[in-house]
C-alpha atoms as a PDB file:
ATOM      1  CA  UNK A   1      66.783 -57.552  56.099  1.00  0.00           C
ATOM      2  CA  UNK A   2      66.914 -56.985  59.640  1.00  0.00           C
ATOM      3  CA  UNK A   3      63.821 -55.647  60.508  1.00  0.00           C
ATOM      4  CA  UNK A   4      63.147 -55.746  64.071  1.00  0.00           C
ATOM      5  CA  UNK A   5      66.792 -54.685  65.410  1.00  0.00           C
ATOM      6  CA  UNK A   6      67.918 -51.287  65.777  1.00  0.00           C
ATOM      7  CA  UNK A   7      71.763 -50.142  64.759  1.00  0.00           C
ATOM      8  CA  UNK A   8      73.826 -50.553  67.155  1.00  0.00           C
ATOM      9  CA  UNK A   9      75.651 -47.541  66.873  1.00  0.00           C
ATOM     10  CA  UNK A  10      75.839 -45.473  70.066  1.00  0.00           C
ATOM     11  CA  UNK A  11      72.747 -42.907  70.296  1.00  0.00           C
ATOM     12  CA  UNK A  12      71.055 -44.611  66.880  1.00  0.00           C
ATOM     13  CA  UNK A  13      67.565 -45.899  67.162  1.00  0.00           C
ATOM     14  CA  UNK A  14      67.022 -46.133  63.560  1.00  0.00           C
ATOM     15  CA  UNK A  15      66.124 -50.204  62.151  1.00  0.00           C
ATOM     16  CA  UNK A  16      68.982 -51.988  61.340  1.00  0.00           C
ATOM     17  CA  UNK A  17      69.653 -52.407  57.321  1.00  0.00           C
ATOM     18  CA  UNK A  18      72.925 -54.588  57.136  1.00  0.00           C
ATOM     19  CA  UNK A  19      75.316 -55.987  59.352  1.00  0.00           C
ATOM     20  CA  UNK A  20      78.992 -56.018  59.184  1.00  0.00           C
ATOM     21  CA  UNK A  21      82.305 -57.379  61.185  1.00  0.00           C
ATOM     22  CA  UNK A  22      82.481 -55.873  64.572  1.00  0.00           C
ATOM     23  CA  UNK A  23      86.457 -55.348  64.390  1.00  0.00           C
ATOM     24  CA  UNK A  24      85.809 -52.921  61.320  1.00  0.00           C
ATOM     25  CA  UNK A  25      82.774 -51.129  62.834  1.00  0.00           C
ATOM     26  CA  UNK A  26      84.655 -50.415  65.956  1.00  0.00           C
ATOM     27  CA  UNK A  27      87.045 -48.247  63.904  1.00  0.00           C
ATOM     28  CA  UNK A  28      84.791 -45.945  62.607  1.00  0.00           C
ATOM     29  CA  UNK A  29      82.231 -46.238  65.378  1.00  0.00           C
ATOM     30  CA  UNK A  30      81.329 -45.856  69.212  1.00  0.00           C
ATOM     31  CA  UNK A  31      79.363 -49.099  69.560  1.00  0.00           C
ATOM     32  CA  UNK A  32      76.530 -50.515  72.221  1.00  0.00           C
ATOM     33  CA  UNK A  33      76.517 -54.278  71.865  1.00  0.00           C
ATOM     34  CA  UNK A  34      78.553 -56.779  72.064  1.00  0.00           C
ATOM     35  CA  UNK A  35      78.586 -60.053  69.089  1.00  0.00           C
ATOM     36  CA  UNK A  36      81.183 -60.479  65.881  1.00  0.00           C
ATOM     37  CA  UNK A  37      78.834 -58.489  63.801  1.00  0.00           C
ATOM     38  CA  UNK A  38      76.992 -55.334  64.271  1.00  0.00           C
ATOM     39  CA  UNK A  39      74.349 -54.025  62.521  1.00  0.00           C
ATOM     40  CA  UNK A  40      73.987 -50.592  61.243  1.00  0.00           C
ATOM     41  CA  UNK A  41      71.437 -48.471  59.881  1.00  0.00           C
ATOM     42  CA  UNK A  42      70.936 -47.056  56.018  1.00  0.00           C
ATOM     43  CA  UNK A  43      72.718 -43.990  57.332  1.00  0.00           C
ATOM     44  CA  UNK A  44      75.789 -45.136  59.302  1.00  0.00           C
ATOM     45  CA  UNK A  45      76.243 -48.443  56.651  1.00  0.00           C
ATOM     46  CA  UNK A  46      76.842 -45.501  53.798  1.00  0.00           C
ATOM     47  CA  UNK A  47      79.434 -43.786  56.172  1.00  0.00           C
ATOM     48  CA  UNK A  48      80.929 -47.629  56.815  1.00  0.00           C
ATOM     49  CA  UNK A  49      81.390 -47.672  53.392  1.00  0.00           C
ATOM     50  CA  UNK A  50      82.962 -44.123  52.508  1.00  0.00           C
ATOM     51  CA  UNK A  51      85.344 -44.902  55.332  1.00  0.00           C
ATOM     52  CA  UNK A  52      86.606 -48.396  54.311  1.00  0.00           C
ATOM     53  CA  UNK A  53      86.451 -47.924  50.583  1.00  0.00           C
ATOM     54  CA  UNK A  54      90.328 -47.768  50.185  1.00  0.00           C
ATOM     55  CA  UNK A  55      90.815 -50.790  52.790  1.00  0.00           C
ATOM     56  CA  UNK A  56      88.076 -52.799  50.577  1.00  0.00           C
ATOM     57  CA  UNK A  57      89.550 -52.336  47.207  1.00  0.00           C
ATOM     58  CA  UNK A  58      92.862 -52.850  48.262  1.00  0.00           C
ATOM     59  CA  UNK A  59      91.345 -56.353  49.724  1.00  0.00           C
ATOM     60  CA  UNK A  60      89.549 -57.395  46.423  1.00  0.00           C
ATOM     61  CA  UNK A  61      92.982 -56.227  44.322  1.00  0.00           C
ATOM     62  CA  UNK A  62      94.807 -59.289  46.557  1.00  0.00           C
ATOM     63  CA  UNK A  63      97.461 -56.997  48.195  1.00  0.00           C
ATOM     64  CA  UNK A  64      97.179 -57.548  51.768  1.00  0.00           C
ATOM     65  CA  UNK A  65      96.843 -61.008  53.223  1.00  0.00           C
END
């Protein structure tokens, strides 16, 4: 997908493989750019998702507006 960036999570240098909402990332993460979306690597997207899981299905169910 995102080939020639890196993640942007602090210390990371591996290639970006999605990118998600900054507000979320910044969370979870220590993060080196600036933007409304950052993108992470295979590695720290996987922990993005662990992390969120909850918040996301609770989102999908229609809960919380």
């Amino acid at each position: 997908m995102n080939e020639n960036k890196e993640c942007d999570v602090q210390g990371c240098k591996n290639p970006a493989f999605k990118s998600v909402s900054r507000e979320k990332a910044k969370e979870i993460f220590s993060l080196k750019s600036e933007g409304r979306r950052v993108h992470l690597c295979k590695e720290h997207y996987k922990e993005f998702k662990k992390k969120t899981k909850k918040e996301r299905e609770i989102e999908r169910l229609g809960w919380v507006r």
